[in-house]
N, C-alpha and C. Protein backbone atom coordinates (compact mmCIF):
# COMPACT_ATOMS: atom_id res chain seq x y z
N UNK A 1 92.10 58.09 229.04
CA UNK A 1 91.81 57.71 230.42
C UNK A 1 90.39 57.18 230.57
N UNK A 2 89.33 56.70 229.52
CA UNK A 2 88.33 56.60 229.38
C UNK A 2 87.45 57.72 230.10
N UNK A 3 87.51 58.65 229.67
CA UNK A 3 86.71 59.72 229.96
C UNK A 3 87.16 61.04 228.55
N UNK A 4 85.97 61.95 228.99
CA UNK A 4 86.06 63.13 227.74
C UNK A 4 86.63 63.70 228.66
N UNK A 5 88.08 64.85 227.95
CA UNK A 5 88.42 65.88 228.71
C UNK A 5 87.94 67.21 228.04
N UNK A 6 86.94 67.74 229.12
CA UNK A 6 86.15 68.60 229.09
C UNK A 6 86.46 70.52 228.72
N UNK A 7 87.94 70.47 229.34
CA UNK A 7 88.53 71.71 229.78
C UNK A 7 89.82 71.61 229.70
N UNK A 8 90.79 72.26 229.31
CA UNK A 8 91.98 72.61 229.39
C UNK A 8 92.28 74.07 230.09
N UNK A 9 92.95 73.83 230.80
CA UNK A 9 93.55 75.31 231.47
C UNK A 9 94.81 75.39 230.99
N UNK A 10 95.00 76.63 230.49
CA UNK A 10 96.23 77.62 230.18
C UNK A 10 96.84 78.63 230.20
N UNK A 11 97.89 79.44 230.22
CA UNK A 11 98.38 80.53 230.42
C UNK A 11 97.91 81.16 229.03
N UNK A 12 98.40 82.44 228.90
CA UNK A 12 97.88 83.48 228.16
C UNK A 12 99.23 83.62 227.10
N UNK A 13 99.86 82.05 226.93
CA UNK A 13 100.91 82.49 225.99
C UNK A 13 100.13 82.11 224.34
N UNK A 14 101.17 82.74 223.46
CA UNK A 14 100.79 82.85 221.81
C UNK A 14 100.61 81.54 221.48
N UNK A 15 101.50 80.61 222.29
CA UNK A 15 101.68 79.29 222.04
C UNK A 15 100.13 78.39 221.97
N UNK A 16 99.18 79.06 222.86
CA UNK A 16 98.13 78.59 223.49
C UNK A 16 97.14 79.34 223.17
N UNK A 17 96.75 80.58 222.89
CA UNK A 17 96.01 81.44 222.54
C UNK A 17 96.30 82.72 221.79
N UNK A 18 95.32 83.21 221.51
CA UNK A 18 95.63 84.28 220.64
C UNK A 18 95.04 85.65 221.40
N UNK A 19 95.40 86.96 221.09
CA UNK A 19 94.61 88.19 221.98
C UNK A 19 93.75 88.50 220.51
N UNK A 20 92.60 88.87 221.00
CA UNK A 20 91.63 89.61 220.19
C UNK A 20 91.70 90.79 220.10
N UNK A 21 92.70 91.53 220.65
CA UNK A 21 93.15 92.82 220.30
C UNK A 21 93.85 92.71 219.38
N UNK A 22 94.89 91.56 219.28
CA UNK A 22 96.03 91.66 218.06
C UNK A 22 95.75 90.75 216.87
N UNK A 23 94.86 90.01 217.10
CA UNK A 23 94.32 89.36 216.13
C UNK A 23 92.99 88.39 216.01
N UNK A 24 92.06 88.59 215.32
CA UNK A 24 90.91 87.96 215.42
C UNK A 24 90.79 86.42 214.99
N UNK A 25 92.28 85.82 214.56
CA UNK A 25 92.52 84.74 213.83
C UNK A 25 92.58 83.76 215.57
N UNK A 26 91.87 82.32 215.50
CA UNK A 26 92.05 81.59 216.34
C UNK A 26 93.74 81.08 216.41
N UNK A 27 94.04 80.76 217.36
CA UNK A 27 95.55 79.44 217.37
C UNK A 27 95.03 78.15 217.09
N UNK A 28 95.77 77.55 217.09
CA UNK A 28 95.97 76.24 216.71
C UNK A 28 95.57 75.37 218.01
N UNK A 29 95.42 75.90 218.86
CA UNK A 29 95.03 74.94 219.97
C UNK A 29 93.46 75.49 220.55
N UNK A 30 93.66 76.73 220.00
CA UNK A 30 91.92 77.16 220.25
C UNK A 30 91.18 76.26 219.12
N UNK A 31 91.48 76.05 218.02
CA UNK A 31 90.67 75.56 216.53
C UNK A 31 90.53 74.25 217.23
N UNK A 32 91.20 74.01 217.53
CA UNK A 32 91.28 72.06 217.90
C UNK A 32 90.70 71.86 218.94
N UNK A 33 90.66 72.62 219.98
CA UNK A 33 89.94 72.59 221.17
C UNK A 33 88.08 72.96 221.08
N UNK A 34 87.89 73.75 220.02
CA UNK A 34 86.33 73.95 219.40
C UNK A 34 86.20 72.89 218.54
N UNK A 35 87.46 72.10 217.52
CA UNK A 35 87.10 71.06 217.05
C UNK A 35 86.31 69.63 217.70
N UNK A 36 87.25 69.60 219.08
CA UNK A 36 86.56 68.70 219.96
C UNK A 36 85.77 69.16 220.90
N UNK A 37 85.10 70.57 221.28
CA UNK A 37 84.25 70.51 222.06
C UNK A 37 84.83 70.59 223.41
N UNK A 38 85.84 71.34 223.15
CA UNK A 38 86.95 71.81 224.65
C UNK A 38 86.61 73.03 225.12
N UNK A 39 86.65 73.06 226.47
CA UNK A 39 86.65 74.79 227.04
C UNK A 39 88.17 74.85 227.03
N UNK A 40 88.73 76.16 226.54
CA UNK A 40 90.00 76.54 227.02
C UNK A 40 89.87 77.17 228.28
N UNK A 41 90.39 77.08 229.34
CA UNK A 41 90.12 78.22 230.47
C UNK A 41 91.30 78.54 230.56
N UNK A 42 91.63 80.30 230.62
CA UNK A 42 92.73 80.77 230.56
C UNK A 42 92.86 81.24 232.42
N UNK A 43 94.31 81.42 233.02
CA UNK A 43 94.52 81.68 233.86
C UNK A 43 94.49 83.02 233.57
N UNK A 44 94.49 83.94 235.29
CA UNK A 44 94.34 85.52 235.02
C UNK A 44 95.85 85.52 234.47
N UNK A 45 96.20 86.58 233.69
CA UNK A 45 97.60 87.19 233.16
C UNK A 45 98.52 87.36 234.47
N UNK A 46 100.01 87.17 234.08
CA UNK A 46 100.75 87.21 235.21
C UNK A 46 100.29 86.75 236.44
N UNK A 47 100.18 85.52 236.35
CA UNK A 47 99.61 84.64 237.57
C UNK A 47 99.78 83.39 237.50
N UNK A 48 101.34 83.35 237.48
CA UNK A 48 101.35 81.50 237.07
C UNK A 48 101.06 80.51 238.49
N UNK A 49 100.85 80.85 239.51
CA UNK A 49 100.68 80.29 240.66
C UNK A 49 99.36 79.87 240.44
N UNK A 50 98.36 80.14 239.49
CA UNK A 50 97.54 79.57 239.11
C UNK A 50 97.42 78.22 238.44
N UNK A 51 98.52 78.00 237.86
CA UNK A 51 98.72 76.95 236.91
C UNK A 51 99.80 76.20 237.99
N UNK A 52 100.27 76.13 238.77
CA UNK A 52 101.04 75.81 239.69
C UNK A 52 101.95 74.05 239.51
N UNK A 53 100.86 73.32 238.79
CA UNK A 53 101.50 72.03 238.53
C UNK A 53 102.17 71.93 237.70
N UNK A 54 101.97 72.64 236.46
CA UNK A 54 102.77 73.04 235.17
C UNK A 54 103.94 73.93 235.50
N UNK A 55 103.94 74.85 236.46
CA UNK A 55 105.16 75.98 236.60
C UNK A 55 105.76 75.13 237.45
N UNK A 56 105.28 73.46 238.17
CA UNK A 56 106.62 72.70 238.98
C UNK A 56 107.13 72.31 237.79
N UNK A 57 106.22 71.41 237.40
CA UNK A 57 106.93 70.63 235.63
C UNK A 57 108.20 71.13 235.21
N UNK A 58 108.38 72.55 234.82
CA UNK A 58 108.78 73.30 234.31
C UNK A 58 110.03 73.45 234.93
N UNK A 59 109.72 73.72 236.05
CA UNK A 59 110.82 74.12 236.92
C UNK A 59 111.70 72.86 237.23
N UNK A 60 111.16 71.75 237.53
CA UNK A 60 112.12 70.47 237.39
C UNK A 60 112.84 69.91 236.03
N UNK A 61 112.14 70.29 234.84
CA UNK A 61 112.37 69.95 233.62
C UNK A 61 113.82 70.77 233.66
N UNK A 62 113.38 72.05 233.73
CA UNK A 62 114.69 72.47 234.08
C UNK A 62 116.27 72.15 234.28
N UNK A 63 115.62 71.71 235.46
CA UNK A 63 116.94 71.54 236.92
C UNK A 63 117.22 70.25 236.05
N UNK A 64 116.70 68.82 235.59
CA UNK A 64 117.04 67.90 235.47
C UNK A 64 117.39 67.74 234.30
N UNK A 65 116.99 68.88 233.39
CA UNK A 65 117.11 68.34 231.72
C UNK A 65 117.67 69.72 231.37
N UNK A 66 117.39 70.53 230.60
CA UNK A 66 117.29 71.67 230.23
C UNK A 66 119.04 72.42 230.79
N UNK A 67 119.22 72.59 231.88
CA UNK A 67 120.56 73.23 232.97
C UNK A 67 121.65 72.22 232.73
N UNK A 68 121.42 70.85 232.45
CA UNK A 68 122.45 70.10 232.69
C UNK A 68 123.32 69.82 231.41
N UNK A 69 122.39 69.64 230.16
CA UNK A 69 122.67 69.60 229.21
C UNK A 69 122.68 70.51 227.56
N UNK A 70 123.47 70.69 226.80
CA UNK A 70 123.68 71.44 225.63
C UNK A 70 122.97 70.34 224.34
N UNK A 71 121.91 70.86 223.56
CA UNK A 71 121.27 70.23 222.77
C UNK A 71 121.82 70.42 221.14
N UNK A 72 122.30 69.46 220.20
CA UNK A 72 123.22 69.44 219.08
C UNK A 72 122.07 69.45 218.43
N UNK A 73 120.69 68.59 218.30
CA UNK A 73 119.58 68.47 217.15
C UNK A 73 118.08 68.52 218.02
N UNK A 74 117.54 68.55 217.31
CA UNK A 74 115.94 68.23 218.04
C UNK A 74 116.01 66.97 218.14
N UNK A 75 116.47 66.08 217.44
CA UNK A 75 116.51 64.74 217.93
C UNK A 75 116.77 64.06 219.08
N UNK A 76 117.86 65.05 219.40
CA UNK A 76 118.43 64.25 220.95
C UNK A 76 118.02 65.02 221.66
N UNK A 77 116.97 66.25 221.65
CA UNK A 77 116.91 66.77 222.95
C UNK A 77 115.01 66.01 222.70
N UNK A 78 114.59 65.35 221.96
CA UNK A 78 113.66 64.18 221.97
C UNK A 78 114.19 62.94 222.78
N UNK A 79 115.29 62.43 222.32
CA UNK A 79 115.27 60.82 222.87
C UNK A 79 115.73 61.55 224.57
N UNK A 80 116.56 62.58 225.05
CA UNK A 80 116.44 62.87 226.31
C UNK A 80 115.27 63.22 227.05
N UNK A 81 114.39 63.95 226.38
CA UNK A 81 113.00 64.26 227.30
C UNK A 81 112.31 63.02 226.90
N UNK A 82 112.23 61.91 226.66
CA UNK A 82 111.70 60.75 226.48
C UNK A 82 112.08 59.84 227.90
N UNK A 83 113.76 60.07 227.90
CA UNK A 83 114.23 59.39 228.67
C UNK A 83 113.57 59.97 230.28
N UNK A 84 113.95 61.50 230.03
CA UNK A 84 113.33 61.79 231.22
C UNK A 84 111.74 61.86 231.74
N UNK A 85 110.81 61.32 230.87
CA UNK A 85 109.31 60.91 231.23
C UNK A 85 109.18 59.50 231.54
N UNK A 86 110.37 58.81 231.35
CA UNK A 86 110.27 57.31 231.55
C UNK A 86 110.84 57.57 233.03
N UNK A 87 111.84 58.40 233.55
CA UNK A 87 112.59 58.30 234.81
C UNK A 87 111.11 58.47 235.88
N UNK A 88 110.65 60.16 235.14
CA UNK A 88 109.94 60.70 236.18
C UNK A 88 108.31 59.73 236.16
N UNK A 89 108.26 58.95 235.60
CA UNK A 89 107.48 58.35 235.74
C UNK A 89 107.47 56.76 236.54
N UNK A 90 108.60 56.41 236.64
CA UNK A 90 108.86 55.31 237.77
C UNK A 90 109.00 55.82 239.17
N UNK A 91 109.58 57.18 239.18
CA UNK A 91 109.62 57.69 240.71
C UNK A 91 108.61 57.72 241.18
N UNK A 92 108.53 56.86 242.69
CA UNK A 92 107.20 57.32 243.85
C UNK A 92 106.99 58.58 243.84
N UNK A 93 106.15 58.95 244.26
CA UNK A 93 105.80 60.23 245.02
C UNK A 93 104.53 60.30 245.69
N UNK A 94 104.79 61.39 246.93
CA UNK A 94 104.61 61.37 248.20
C UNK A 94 103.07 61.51 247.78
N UNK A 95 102.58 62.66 247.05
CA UNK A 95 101.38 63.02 246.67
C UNK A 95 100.64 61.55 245.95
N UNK A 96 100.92 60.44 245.44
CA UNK A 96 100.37 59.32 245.08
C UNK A 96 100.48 58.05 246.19
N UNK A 97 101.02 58.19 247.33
CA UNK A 97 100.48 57.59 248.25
C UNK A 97 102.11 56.88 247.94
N UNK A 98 102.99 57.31 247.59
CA UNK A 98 104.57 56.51 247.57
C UNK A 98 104.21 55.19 246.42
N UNK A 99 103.64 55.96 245.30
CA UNK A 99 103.48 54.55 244.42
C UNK A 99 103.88 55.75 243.13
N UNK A 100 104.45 55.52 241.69
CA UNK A 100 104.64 55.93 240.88
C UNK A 100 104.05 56.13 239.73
N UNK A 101 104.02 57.14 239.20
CA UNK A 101 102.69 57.19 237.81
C UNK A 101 102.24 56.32 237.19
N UNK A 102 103.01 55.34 236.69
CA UNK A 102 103.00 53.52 236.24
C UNK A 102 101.52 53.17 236.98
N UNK A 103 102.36 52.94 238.14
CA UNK A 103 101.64 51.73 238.92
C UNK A 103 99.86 52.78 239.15
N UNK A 104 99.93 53.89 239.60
CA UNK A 104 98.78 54.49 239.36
C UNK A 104 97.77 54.06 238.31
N UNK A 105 98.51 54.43 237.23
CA UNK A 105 97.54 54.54 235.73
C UNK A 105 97.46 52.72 235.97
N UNK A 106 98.02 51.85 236.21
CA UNK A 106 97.98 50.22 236.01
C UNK A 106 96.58 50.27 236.53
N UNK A 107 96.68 50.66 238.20
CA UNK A 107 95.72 50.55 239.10
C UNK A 107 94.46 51.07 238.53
N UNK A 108 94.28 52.38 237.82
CA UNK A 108 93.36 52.69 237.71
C UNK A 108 92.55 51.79 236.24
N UNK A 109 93.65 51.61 235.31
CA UNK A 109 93.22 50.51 234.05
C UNK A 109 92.78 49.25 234.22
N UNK A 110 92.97 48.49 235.35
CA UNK A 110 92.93 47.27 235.94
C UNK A 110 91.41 47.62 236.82
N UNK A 111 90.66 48.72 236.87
CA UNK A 111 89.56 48.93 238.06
C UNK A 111 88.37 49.18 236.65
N UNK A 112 88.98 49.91 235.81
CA UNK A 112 87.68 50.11 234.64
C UNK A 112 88.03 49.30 233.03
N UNK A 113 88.46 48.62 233.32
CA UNK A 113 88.71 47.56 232.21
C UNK A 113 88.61 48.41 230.96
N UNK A 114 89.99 49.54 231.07
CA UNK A 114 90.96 50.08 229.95
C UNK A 114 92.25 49.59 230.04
N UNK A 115 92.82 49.33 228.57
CA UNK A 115 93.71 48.40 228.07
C UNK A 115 94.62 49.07 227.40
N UNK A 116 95.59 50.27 228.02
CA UNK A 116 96.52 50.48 227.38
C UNK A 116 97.90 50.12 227.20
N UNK A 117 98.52 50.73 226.26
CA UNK A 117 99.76 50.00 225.55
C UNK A 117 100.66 50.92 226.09
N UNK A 118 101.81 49.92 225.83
CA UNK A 118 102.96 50.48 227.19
C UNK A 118 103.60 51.82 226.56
């Protein structure tokens, strides 16, 4: 986005961090995140209303992908969540002024003369 991202916020899963009670070994996203000079900021425990944009994500990923369909390989439950970042990314929405993630990121690449690929 031509900028450094400074901070990542996350929940308190294994996926994302590690407890220093159960182990003094970093994760894989803590190592990489000190590799580049990232703050991790963790949300308080049992408090996903903290993370609130990620627990919608989630919750629509759901309803639209996940509930509707039975997955045979990792492959196709790839080319479907592909399909579904291309959908949810043409839809307006209300919070972007009724314009769609596309046309956003265009707008904003077209204002600081960044040139990304489709």
């Amino acid at each position: 986005m031509g900028f450094p991202i400074k901070t990542i916020q996350v929940d308190n899963g294994p996926e994302f961090v590690n407890d220093d009670d159960k182990t003094g070994k970093d994760s894989a996203l803590e190592k990489a995140a000190k590799q580049l000079e990232m703050e991790l900021r963790r949300i308080r425990p049992y408090s996903p209303w903290q993370n609130g944009k990620v627990e919608r994500s989630h919750h629509e990923d759901g309803k639209t992908l996940y509930k509707q369909k039975v997955f045979t390989s990792e492959e196709e439950l790839l080319v479907q969540v592909a399909k579904g970042e291309r959908r949810y990314n043409k839809t307006a929405k209300a919070c972007l002024g009724f314009k769609n993630s596309n046309q956003v990121i265009s707008e904003y690449c077209s204002k600081c003369s960044i040139c990304l690929d489709d």
